[in-house]
Structures are given as C-alpha cells and as structure tokens.
PDB file of N, CA and C in Angstrom:
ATOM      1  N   UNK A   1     140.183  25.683 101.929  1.00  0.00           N
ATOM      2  CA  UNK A   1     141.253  24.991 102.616  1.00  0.00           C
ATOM      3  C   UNK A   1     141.118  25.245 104.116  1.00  0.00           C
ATOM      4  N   UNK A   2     141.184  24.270 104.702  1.00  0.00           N
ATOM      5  CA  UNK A   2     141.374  24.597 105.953  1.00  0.00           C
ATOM      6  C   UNK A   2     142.432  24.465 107.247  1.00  0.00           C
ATOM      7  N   UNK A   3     142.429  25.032 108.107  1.00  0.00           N
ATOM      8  CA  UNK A   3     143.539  25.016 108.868  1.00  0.00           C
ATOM      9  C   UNK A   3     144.028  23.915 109.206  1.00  0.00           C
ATOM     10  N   UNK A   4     145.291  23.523 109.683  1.00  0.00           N
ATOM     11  CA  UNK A   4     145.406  22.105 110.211  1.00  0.00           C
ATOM     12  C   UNK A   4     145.110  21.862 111.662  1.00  0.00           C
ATOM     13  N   UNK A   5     145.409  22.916 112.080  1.00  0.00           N
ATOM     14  CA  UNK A   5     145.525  22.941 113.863  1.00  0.00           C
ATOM     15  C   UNK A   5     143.905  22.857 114.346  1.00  0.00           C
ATOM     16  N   UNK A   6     142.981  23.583 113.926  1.00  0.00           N
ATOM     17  CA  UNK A   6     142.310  23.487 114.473  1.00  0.00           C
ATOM     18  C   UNK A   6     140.367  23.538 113.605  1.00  0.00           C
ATOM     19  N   UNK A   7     141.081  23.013 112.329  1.00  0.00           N
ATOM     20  CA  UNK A   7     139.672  22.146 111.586  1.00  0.00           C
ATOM     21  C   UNK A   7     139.376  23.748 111.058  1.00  0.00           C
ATOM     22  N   UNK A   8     139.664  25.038 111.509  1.00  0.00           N
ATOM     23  CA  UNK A   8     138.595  26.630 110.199  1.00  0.00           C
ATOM     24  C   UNK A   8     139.601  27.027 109.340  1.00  0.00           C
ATOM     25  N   UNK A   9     138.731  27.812 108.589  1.00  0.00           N
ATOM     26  CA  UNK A   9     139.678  28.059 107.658  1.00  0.00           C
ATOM     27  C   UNK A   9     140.505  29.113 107.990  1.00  0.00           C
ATOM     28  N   UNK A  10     141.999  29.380 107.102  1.00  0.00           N
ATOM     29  CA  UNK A  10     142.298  30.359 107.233  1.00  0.00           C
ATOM     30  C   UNK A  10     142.170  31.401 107.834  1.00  0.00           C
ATOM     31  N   UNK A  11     142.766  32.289 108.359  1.00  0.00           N
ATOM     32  CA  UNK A  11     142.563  33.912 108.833  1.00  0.00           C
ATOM     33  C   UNK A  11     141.873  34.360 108.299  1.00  0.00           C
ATOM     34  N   UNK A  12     140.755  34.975 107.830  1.00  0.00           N
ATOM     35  CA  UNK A  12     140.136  36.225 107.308  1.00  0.00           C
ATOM     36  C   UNK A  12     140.338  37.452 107.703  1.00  0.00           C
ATOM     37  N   UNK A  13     140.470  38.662 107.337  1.00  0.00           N
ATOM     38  CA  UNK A  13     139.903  40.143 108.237  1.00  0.00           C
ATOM     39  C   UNK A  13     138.595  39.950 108.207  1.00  0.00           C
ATOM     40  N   UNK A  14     138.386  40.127 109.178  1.00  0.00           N
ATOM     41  CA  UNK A  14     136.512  40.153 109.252  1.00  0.00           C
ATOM     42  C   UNK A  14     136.723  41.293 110.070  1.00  0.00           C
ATOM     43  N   UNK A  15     136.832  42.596 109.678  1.00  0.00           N
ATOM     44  CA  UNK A  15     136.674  43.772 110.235  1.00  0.00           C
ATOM     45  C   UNK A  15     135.238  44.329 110.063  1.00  0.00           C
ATOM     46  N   UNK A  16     134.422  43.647 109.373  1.00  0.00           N
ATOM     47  CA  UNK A  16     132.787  44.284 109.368  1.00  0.00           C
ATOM     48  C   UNK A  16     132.328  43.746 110.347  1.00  0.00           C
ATOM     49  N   UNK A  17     132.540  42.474 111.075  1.00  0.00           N
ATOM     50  CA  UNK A  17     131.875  41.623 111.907  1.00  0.00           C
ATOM     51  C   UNK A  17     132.074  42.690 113.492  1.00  0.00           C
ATOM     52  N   UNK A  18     133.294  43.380 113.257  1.00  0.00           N
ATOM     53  CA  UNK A  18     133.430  44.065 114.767  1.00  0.00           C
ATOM     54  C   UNK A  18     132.669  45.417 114.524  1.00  0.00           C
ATOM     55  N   UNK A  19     132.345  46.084 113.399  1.00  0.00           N
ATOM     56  CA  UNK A  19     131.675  47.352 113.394  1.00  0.00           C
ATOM     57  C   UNK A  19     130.262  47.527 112.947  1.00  0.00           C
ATOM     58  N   UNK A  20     129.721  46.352 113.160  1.00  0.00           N
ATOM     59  CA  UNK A  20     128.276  46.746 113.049  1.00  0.00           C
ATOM     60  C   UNK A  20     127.937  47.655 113.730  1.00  0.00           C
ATOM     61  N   UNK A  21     128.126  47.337 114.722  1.00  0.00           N
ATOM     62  CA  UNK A  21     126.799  48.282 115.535  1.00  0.00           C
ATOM     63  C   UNK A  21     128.039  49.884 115.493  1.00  0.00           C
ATOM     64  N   UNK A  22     127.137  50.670 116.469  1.00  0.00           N
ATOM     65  CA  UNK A  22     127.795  52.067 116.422  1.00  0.00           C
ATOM     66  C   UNK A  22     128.761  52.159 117.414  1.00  0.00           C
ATOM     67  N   UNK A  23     130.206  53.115 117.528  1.00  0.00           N
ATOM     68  CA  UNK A  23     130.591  52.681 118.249  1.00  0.00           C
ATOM     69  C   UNK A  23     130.278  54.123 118.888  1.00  0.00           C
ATOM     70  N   UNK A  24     130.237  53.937 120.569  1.00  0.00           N
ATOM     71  CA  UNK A  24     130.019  54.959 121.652  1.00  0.00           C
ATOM     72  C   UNK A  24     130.803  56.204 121.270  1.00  0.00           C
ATOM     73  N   UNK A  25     130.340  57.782 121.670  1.00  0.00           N
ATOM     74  CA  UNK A  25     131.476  58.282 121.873  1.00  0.00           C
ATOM     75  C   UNK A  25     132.172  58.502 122.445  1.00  0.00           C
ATOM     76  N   UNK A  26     133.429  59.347 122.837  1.00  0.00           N
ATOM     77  CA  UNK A  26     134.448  59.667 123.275  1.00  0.00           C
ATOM     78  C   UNK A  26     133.828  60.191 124.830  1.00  0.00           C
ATOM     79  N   UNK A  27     133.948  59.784 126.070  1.00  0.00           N
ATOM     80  CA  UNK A  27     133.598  60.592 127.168  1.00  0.00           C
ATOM     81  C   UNK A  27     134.507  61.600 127.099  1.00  0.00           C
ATOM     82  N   UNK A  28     134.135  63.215 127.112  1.00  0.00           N
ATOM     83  CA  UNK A  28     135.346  63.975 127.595  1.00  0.00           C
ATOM     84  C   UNK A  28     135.828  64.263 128.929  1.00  0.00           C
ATOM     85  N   UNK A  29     137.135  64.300 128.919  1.00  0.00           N
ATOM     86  CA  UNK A  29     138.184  65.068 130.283  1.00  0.00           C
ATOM     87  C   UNK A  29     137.173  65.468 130.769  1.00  0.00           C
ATOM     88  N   UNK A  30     136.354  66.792 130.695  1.00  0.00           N
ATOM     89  CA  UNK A  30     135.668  66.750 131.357  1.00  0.00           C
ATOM     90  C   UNK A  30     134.543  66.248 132.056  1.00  0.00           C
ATOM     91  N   UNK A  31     134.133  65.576 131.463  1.00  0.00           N
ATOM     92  CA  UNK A  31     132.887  64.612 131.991  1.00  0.00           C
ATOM     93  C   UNK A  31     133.023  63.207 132.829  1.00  0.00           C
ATOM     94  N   UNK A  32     134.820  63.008 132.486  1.00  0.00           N
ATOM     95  CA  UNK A  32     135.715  62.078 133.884  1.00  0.00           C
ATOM     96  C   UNK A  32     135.841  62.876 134.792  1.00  0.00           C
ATOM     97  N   UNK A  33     136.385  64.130 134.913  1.00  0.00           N
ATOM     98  CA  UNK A  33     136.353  64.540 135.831  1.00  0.00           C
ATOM     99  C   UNK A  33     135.354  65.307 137.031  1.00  0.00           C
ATOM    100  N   UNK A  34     134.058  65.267 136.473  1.00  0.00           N
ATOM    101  CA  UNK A  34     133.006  65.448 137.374  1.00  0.00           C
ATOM    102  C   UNK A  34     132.727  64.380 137.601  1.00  0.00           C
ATOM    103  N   UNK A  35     132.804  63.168 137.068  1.00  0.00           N
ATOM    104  CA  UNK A  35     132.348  61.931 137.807  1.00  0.00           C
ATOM    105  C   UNK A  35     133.296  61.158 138.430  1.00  0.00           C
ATOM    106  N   UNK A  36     134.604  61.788 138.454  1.00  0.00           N
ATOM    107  CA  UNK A  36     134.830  61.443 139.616  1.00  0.00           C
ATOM    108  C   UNK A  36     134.993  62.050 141.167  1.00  0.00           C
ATOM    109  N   UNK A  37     134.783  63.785 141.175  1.00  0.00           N
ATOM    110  CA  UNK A  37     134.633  64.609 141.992  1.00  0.00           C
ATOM    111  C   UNK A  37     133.225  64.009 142.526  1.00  0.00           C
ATOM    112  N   UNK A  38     132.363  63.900 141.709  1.00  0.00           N
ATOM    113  CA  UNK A  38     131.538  63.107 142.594  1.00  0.00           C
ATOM    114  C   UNK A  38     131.312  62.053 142.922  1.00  0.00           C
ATOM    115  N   UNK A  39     132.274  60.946 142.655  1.00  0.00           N
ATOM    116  CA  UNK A  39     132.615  60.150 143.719  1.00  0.00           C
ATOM    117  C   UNK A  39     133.035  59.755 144.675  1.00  0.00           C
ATOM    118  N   UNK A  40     133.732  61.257 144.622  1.00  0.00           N
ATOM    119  CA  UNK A  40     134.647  61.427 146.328  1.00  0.00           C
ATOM    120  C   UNK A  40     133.751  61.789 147.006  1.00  0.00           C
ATOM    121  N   UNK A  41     132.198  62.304 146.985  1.00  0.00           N
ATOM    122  CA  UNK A  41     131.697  62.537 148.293  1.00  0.00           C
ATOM    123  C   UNK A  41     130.714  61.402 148.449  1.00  0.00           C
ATOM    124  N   UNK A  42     131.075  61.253 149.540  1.00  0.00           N
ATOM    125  CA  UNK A  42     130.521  59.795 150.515  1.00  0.00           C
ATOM    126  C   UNK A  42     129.043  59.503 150.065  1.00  0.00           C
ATOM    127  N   UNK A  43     128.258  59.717 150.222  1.00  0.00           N
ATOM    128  CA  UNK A  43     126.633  58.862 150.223  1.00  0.00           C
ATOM    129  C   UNK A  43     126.163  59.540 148.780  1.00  0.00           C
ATOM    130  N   UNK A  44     126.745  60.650 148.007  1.00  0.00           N
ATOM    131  CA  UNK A  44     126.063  60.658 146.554  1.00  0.00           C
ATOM    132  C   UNK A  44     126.880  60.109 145.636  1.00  0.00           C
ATOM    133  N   UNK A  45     128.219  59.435 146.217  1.00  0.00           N
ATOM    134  CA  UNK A  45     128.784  58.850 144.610  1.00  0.00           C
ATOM    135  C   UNK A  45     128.122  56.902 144.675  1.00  0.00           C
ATOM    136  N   UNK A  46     127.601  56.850 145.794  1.00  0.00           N
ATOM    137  CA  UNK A  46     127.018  55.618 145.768  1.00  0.00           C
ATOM    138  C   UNK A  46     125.616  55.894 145.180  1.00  0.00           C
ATOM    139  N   UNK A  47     124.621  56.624 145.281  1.00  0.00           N
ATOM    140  CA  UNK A  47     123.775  57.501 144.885  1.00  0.00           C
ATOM    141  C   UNK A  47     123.520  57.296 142.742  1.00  0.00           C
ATOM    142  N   UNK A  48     125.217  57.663 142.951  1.00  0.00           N
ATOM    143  CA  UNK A  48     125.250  58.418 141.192  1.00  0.00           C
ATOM    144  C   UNK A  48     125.530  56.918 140.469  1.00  0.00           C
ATOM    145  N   UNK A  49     126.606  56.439 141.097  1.00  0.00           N
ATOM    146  CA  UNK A  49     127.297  55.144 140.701  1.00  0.00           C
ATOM    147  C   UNK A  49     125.284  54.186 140.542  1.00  0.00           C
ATOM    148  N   UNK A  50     124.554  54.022 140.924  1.00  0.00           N
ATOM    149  CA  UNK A  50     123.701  53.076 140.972  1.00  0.00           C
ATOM    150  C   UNK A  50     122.750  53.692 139.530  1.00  0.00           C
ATOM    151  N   UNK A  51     122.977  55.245 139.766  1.00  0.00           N
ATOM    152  CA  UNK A  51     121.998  56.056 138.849  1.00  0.00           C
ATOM    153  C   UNK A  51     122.915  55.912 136.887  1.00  0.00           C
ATOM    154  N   UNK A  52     123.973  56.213 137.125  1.00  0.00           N
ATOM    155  CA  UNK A  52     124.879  55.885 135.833  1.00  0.00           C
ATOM    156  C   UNK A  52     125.150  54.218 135.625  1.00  0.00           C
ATOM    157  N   UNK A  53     124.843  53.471 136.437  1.00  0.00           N
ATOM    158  CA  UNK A  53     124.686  51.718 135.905  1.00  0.00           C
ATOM    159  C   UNK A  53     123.439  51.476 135.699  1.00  0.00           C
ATOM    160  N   UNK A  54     122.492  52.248 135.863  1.00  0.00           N
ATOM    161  CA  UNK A  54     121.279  52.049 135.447  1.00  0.00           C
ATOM    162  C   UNK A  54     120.607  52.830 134.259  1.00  0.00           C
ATOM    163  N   UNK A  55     121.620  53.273 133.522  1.00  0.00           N
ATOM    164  CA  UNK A  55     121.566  54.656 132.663  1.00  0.00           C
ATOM    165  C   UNK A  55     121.134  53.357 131.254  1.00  0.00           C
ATOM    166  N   UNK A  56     119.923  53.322 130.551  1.00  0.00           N
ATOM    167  CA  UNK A  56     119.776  52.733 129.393  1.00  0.00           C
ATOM    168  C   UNK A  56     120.544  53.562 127.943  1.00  0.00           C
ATOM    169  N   UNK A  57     120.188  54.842 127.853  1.00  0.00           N
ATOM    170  CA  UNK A  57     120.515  55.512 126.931  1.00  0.00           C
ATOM    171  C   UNK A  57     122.159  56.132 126.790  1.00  0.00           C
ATOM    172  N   UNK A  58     122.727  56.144 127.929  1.00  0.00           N
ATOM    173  CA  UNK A  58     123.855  56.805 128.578  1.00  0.00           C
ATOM    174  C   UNK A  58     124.672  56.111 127.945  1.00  0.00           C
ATOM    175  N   UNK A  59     125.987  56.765 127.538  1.00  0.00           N
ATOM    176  CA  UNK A  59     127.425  56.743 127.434  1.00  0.00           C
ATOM    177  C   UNK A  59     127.712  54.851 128.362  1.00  0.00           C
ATOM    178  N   UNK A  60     128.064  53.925 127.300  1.00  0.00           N
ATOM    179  CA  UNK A  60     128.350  52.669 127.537  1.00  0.00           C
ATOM    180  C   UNK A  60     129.114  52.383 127.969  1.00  0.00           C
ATOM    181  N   UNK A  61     130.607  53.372 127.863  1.00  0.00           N
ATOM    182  CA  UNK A  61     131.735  53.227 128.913  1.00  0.00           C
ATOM    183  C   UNK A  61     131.267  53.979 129.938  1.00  0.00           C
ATOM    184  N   UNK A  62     130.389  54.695 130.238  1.00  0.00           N
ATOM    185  CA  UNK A  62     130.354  55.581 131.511  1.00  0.00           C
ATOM    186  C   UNK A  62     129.435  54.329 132.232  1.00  0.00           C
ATOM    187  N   UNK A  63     128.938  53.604 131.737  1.00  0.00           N
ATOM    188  CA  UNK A  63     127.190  52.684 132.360  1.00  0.00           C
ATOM    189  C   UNK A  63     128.485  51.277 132.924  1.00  0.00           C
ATOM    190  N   UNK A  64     129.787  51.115 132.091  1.00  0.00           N
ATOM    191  CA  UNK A  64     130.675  49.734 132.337  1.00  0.00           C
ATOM    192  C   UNK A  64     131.403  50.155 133.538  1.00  0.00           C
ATOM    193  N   UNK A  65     131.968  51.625 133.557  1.00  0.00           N
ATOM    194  CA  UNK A  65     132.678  51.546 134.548  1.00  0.00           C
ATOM    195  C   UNK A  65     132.014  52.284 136.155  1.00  0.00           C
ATOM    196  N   UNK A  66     130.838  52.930 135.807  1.00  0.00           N
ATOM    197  CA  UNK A  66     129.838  52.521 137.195  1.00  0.00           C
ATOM    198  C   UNK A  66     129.660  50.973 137.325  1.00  0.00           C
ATOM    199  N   UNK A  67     129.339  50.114 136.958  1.00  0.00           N
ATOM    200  CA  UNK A  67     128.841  48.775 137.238  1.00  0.00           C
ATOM    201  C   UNK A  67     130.604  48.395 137.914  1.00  0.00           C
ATOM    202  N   UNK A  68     131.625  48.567 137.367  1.00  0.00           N
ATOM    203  CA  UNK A  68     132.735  48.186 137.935  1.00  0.00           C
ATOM    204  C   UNK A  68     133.017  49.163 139.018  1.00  0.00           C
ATOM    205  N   UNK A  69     132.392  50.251 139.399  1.00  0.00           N
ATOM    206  CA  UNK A  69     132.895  50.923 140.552  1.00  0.00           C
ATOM    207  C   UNK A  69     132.111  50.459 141.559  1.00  0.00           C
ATOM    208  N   UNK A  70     130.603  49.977 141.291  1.00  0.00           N
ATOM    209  CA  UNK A  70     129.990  49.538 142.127  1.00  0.00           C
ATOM    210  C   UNK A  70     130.391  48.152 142.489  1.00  0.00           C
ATOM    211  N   UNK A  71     130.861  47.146 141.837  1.00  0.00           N
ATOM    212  CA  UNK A  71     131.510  46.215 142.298  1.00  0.00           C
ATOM    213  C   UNK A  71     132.503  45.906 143.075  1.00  0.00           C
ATOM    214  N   UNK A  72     133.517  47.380 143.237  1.00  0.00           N
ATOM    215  CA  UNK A  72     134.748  47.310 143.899  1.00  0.00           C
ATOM    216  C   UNK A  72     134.495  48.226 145.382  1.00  0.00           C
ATOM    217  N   UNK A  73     133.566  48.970 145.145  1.00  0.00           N
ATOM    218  CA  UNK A  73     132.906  49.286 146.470  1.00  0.00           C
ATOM    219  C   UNK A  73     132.377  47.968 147.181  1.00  0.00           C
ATOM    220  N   UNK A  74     131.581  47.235 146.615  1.00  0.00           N
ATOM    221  CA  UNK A  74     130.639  46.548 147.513  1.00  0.00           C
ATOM    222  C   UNK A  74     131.928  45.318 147.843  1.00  0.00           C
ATOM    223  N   UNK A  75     133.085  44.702 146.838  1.00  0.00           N
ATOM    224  CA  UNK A  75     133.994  44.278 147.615  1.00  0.00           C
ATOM    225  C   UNK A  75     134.657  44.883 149.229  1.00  0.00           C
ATOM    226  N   UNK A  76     134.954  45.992 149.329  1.00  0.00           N
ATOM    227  CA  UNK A  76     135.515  47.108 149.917  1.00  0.00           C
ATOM    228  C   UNK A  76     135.176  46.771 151.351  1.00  0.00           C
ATOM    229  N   UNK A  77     133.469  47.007 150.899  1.00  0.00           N
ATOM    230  CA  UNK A  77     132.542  46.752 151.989  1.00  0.00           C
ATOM    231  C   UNK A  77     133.098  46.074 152.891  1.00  0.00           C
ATOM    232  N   UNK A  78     132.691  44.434 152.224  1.00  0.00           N
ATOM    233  CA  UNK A  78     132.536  43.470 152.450  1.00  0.00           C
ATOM    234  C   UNK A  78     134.263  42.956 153.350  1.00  0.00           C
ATOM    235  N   UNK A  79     134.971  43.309 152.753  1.00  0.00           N
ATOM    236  CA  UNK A  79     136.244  43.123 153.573  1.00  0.00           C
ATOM    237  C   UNK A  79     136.584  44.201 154.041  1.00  0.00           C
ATOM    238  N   UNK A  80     135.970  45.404 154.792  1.00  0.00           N
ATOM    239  CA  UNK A  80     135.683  45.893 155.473  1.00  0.00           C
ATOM    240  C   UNK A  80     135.121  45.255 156.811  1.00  0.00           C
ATOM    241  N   UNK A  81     133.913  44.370 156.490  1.00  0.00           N
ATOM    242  CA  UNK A  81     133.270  43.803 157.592  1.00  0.00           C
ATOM    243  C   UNK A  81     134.510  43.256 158.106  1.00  0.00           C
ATOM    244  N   UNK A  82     134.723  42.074 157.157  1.00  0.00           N
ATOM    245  CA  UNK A  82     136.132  41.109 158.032  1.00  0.00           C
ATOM    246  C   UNK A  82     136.985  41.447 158.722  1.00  0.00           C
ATOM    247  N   UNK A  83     137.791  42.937 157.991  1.00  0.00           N
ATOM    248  CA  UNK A  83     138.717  43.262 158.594  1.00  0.00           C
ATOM    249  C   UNK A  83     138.325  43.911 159.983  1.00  0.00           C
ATOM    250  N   UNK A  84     137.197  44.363 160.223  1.00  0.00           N
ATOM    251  CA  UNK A  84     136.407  45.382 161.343  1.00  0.00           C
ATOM    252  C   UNK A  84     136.381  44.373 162.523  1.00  0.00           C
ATOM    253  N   UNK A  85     136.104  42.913 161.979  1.00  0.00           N
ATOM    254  CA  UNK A  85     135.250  41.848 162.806  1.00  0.00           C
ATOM    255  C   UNK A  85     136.793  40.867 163.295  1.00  0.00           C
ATOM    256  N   UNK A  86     137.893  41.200 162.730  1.00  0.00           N
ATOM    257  CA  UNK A  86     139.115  40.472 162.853  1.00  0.00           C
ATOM    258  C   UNK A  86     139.477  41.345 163.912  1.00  0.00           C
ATOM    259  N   UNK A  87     139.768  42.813 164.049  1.00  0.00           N
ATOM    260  CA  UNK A  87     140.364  44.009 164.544  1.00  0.00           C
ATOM    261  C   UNK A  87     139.396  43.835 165.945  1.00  0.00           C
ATOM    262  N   UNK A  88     138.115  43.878 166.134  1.00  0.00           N
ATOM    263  CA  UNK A  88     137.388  43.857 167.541  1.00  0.00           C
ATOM    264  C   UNK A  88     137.648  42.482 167.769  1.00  0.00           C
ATOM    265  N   UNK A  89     138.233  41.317 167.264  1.00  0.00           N
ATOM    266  CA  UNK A  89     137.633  40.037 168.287  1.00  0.00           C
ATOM    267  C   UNK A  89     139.482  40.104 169.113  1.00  0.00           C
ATOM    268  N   UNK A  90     140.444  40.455 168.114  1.00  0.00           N
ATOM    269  CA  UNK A  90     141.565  40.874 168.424  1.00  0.00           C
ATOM    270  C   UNK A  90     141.448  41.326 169.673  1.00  0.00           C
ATOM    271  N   UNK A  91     140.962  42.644 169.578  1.00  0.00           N
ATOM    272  CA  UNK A  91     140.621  43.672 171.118  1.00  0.00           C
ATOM    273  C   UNK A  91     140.118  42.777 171.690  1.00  0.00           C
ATOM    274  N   UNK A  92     138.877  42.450 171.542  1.00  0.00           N
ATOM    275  CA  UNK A  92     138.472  41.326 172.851  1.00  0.00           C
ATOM    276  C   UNK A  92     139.344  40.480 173.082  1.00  0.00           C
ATOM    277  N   UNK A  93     139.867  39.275 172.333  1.00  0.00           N
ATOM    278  CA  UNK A  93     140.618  38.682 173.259  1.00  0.00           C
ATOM    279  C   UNK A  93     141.637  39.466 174.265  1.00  0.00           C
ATOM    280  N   UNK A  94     142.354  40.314 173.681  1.00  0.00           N
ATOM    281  CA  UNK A  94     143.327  41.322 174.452  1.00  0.00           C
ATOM    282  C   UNK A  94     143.006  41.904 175.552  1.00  0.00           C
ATOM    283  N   UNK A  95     141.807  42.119 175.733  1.00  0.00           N
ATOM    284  CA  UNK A  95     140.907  42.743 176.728  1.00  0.00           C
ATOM    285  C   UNK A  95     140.830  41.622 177.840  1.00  0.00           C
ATOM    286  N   UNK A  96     140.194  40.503 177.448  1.00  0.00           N
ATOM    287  CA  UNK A  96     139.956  39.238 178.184  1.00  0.00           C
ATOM    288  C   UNK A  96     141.359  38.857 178.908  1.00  0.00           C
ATOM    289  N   UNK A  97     142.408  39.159 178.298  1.00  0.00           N
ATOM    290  CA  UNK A  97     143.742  38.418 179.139  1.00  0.00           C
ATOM    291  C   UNK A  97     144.303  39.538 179.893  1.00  0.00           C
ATOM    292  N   UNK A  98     144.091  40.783 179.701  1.00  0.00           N
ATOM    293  CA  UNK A  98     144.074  41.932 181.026  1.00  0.00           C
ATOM    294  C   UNK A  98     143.165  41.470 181.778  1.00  0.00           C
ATOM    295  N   UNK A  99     142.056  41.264 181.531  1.00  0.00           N
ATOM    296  CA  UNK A  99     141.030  40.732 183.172  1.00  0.00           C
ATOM    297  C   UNK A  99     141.464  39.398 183.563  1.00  0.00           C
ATOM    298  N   UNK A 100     142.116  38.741 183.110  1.00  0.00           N
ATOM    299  CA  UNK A 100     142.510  37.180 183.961  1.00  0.00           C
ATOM    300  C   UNK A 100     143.586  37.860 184.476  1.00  0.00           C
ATOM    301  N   UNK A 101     144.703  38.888 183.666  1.00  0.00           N
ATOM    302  CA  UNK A 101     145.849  39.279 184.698  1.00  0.00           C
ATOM    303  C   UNK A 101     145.900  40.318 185.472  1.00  0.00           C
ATOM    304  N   UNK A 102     144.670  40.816 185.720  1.00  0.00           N
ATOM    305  CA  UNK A 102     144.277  41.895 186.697  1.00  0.00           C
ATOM    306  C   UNK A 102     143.692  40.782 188.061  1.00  0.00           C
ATOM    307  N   UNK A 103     142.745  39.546 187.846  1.00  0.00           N
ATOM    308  CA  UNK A 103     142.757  38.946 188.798  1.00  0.00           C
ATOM    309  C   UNK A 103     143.369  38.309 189.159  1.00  0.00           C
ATOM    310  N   UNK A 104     144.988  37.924 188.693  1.00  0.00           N
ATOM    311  CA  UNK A 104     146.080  37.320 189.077  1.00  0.00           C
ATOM    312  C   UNK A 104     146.540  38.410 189.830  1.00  0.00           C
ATOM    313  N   UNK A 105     146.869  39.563 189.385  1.00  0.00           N
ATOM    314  CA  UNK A 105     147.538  40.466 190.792  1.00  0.00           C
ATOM    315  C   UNK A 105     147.033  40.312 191.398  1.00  0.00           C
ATOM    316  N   UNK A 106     146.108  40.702 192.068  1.00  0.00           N
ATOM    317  CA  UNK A 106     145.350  41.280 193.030  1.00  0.00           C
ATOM    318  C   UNK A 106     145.458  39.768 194.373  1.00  0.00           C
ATOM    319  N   UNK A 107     146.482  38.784 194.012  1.00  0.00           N
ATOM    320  CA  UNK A 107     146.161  37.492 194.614  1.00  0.00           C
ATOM    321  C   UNK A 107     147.426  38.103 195.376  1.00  0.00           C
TER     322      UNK A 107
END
C-alpha cells in the first residue's frame, strides 16, 4: 500500500539502514579540552586545526569540527580584511577633511 501524499510506502523503522557502518567513539572531556587550549594559541591552533582536518584515521567528530573551525576562522579573516579596510578609508577620509580645514585657517 502506498502513501497518498507522496506515492512510498508507509513508514518503516529502517533502523539497520542508519547503523551499518561503525559508529565513532566518544571524544573525552579531556581530549576537548586540550584541543581547545590549543586553539587559543595563535599560529599552532591554525597549525593543529589543518593537521586534525586532515586526520584520515582520526576521531570523525574531532576531523568535522576542525574543518568547521577552519571555516569560521578563514570567515573571521576575511571580514577582518573589510572591517580593517572600512576602519582606515574612514581615517583617511577624516584625515583628508583636517587638511582642507587646516588650509582654510590659515586664510
């Protein structure tokens, strides 16, 4: 019999279809918490983050959420630039209308 709404059949549990494969284990407390102590220091958690997304054999939630830390860094970056490049053209103009009104006094 099949559904009306949308042409399959019925609900099944198909709970074998989600456990084939093996599932990862458990990262422990501790092993979050060294990775993220070493992400607080500047040039090796970018370092580790590239080395744990490139991990073939490694812990699959540890390999998903490097690939997502490295993604939200390199956002970071990136509107970093903008905001850096918004903040100096700011100053320059600001700069530029002190020198037109520095050569207005001086008249």
């Amino acid at each position: 019999m099949l559904n009306q709404d949308n042409g399959h059949p019925p609900y099944q549990h198909q709970s074998s279809m989600y456990h084939q494969e093996e599932l990862a284990p458990v990262v422990k407390f501790s092993d979050w918490m060294i990775a993220l102590v070493i992400t607080a220091i500047p040039v090796l958690n970018f370092i580790m983050l590239i080395v744990w997304a490139m991990e073939t054999g490694g812990n699959p939630n540890r390999v998903n959420w490097a690939k997502a830390c490295l993604v939200v860094m390199c956002l970071q970056i990136v509107a970093g630039f903008f905001i850096m490049g918004a903040f100096m053209g700011a100053i320059s103009h600001f700069m530029g209308g002190l020198s037109q009104f520095n050569q207005l006094s001086t008249w």
